[in-house]
Protein backbone atom coordinates (compact mmCIF):
# COMPACT_ATOMS: atom_id res chain seq x y z
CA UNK A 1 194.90 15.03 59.76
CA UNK A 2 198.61 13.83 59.75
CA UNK A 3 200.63 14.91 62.95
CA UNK A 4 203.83 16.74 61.95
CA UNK A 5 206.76 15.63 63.61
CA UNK A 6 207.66 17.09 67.20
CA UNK A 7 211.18 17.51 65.84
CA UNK A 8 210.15 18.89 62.60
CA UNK A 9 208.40 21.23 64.44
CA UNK A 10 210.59 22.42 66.75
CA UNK A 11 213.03 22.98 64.20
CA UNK A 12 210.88 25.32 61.88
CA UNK A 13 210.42 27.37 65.18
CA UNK A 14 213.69 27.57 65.96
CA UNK A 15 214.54 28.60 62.00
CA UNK A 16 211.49 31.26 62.37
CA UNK A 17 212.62 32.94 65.24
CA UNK A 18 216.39 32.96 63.36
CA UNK A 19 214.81 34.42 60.94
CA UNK A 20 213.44 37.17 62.82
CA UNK A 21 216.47 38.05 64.87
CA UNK A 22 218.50 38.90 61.24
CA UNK A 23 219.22 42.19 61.36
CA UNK A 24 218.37 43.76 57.69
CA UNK A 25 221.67 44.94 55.92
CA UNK A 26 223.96 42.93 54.96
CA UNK A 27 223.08 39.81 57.25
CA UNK A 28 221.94 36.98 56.22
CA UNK A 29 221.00 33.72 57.15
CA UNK A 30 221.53 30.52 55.00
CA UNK A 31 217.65 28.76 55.02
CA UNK A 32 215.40 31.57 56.27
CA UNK A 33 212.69 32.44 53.43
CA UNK A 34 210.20 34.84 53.37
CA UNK A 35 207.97 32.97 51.26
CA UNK A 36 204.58 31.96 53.56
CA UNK A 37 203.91 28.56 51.29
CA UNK A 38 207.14 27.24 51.31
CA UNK A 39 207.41 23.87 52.66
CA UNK A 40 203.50 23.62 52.21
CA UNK A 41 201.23 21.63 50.07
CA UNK A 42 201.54 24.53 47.89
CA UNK A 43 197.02 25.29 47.45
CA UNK A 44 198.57 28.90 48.95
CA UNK A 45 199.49 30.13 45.38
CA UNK A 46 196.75 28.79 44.10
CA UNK A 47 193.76 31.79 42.86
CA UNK A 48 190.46 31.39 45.30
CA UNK A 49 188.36 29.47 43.17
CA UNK A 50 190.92 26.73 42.55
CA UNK A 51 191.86 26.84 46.53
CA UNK A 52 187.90 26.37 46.88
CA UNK A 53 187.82 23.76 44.06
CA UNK A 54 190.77 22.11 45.57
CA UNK A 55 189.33 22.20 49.32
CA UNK A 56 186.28 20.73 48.46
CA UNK A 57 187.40 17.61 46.19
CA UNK A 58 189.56 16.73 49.63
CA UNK A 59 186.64 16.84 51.91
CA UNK A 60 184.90 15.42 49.78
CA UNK A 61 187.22 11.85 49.55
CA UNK A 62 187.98 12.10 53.23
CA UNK A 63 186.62 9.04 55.15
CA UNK A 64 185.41 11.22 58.50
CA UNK A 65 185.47 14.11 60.39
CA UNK A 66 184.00 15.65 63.03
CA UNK A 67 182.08 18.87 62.52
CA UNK A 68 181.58 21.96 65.43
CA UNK A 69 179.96 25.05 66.29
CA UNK A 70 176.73 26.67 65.03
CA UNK A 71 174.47 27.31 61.94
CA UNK A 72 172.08 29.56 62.08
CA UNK A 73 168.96 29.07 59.65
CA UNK A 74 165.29 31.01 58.93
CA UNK A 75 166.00 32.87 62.25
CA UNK A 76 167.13 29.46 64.70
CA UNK A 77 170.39 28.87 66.10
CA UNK A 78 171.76 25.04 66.03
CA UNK A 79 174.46 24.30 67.94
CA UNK A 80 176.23 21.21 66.18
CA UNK A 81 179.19 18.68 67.46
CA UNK A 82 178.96 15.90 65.33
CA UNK A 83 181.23 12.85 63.61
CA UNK A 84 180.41 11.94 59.88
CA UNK A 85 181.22 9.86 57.13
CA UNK A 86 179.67 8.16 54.22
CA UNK A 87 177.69 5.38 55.85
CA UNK A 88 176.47 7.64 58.97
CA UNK A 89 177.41 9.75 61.78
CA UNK A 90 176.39 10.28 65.12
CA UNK A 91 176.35 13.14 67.85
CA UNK A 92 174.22 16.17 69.20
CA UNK A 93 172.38 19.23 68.26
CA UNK A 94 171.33 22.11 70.44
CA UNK A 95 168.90 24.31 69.58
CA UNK A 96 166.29 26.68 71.48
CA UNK A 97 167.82 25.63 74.54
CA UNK A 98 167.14 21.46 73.86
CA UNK A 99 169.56 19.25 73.12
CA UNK A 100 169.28 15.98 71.47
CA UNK A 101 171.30 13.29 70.16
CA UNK A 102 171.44 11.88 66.80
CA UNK A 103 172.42 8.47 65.53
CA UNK A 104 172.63 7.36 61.78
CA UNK A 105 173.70 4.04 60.62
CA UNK A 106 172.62 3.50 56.88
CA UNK A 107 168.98 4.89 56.34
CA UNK A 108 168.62 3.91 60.19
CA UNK A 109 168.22 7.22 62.16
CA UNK A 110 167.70 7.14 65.88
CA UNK A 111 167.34 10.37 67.40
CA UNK A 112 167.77 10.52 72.07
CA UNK A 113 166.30 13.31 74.36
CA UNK A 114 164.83 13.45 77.21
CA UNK A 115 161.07 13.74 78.28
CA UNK A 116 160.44 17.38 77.77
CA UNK A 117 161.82 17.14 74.02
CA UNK A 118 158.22 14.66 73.86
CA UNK A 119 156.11 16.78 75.76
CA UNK A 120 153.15 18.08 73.90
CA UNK A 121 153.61 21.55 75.07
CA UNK A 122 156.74 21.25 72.94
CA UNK A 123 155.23 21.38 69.71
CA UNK A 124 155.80 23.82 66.85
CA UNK A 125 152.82 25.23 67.59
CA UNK A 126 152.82 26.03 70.96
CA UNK A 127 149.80 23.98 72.01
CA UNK A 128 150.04 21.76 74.52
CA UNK A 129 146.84 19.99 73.78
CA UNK A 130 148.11 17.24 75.37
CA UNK A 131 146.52 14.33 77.65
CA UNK A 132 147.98 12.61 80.49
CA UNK A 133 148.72 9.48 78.25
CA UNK A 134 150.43 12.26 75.84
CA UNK A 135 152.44 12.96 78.74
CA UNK A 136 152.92 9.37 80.24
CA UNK A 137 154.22 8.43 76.40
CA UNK A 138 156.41 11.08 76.59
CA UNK A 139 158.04 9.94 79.85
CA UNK A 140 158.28 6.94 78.22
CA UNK A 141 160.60 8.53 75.95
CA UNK A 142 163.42 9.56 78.07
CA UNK A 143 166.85 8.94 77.15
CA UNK A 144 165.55 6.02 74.46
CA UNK A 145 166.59 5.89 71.17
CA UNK A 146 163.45 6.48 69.36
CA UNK A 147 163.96 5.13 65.30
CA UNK A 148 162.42 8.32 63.04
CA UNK A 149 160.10 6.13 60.29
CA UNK A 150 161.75 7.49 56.53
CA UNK A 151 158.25 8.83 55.97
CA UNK A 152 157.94 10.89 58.60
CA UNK A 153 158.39 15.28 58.15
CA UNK A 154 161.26 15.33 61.22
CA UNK A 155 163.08 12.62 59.03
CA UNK A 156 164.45 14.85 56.45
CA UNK A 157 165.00 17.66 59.02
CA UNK A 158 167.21 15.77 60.97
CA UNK A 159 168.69 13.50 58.95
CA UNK A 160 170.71 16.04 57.23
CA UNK A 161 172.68 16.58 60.40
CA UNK A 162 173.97 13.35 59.80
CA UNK A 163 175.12 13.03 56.38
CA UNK A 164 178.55 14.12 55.82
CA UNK A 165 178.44 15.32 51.87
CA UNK A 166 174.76 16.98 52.64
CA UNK A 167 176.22 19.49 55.26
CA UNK A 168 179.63 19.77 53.09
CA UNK A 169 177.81 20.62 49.82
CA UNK A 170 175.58 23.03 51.46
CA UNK A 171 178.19 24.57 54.38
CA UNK A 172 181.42 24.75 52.25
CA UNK A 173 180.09 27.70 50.01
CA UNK A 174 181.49 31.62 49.91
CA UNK A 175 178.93 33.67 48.43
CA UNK A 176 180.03 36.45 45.60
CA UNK A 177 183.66 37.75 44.28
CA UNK A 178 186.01 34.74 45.72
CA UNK A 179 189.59 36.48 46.76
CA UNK A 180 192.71 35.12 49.33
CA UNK A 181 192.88 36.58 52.85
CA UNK A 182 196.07 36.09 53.59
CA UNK A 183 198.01 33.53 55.41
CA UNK A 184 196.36 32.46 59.08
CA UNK A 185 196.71 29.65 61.26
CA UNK A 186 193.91 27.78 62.98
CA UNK A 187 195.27 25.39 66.05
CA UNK A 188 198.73 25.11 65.17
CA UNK A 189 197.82 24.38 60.81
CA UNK A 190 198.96 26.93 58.88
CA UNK A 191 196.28 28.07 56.89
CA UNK A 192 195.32 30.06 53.58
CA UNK A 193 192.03 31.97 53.64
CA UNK A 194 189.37 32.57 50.91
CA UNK A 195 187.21 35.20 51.38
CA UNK A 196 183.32 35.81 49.64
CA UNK A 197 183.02 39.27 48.73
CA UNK A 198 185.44 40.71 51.16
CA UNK A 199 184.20 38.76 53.97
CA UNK A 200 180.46 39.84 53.83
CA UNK A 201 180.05 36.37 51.46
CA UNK A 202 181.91 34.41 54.20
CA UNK A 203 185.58 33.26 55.01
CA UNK A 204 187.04 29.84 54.87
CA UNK A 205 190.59 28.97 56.23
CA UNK A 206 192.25 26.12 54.19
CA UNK A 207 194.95 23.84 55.66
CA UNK A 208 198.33 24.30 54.26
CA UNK A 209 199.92 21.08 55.93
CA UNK A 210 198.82 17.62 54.29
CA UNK A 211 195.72 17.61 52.48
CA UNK A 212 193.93 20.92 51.98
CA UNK A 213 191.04 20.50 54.09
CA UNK A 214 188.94 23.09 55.08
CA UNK A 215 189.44 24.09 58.74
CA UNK A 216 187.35 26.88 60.13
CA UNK A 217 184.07 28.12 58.13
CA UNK A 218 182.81 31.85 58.86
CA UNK A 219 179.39 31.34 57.64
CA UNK A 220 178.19 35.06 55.04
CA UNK A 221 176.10 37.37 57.02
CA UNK A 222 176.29 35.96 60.67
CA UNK A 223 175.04 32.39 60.09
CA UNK A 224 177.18 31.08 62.19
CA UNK A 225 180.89 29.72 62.94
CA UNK A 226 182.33 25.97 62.06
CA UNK A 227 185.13 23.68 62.68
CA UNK A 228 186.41 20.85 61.09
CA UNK A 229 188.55 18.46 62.53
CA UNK A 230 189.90 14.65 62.54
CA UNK A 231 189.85 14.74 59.07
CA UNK A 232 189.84 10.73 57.70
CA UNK A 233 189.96 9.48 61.73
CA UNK A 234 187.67 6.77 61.49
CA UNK A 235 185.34 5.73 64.29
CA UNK A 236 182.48 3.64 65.08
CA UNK A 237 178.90 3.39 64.26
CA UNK A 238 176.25 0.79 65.16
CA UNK A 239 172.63 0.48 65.83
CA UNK A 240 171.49 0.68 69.28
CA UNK A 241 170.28 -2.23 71.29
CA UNK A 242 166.73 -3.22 71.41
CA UNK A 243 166.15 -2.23 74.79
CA UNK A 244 167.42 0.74 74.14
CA UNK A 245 165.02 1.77 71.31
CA UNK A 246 161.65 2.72 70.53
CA UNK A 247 160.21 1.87 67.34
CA UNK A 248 156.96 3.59 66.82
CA UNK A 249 156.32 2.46 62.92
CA UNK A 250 155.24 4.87 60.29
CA UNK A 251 155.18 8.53 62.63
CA UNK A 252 157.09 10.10 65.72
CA UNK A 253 154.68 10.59 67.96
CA UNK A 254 155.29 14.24 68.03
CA UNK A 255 156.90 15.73 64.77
């Protein structure tokens, strides 16, 4: 996201609190306005479903980002902080109290945890049934990038972490009667906010400065909070090194 100006800045402060110190009456004071989108990108006066229209065609052409916070899905909790854009993304998930990493570089996915993600015991089902070679590979494991095979279940699973218009498409909807929620801020950005349904459906806060890129997501009926952030700051991707992977073919071990 574009920095404003330190001087800029300062200056709209200094105008604000003016503003505020004009006693109503006759006073006046030449440049104070009481209009919340003026010097904006203007998306403020815009009804909810264009501001959602509008929010969405910007993250969708933005370059990267870098997503935070949780989701919450069929009853699990997923704690997300990870950098996307169109070829890949990379970063970590936390969820039942395990924390992985996750690496994407074209239809290359490498996912990194340590030896009790492998353990047997770990399993879906709750069954260890595992032997002490089970174990030993799991050891094995630690702190490796392990390549997930296209074919295999966990591929789709966790793959969507780490494409950037999957999660948009699926995160960046309200759910019911789309309304405005007033003017916010979120970390110093002005903000507009659309609300689902009064809230119940969800709230999204939509930058006023620059482009109007969604900021903060309130996910409808407690599913979780999300940032966004470093809109279009580009970083790097790249495959790990051989010794640092594990390439076990067609199937993960464990799944």
């Amino acid at each position: 996201m574009t920095a404003i100006p330190r001087g800029r800045a300062r200056r709209a402060t200094l105008v604000s609190a003016m503003c505020a110190l004009v006693v109503t009456g006759t006073a006046a004071l030449s440049g104070c306005s009481e209009d919340p989108d003026a010097g904006t990108n203007g998306v403020g006066k815009l009804s909810a479903d264009k501001i959602q229209a509008r929010t969405r065609t910007a993250a969708g052409s933005a370059t990267a980002l870098h997503l935070s916070g949780t989701v919450v899905t069929s009853g699990r909790t997923y704690e997300l902080d990870m950098r996307l854009k169109s070829d890949g993304g990379t970063g970590s998930v936390t969820a039942g109290g395990t924390t992985f990493r996750l690496l994407r570089v074209g239809e290359q996915l490498f996912l990194k945890a340590d030896a009790e993600f492998w353990h047997p015991e770990n399993s879906k089902d709750g069954d260890s049934g595992g032997t002490d070679s089970d174990t030993a590979a799991a050891d094995k494991l630690d702190g490796k990038f392990v390549k997930v095979p296209q074919g295999d279940p966990s591929y789709k699973k966790f793959s969507g972490f780490t494409d950037k218009d999957v999660l948009l498409d699926g995160l960046l909807t309200l759910h019911g009667t789309l309304e405005t929620d007033g003017h916010h801020e979120q970390s110093g950005t002005r903000t507009i906010r659309i609300a689902g349904d009064k809230g119940s459906g969800g709230t999204l806060d939509v930058s006023l400065e620059g482009q109007p890129y969604p900021l903060r997501l309130v996910r409808a009926g407690s599913a979780g909070t999300l940032l966004f952030t470093d809109w279009g700051k580009d970083f790097k991707i790249e495959e790990p090194k051989q010794d640092e992977t594990v390439d076990y073919g067609k199937q993960l071990p464990t799944s």
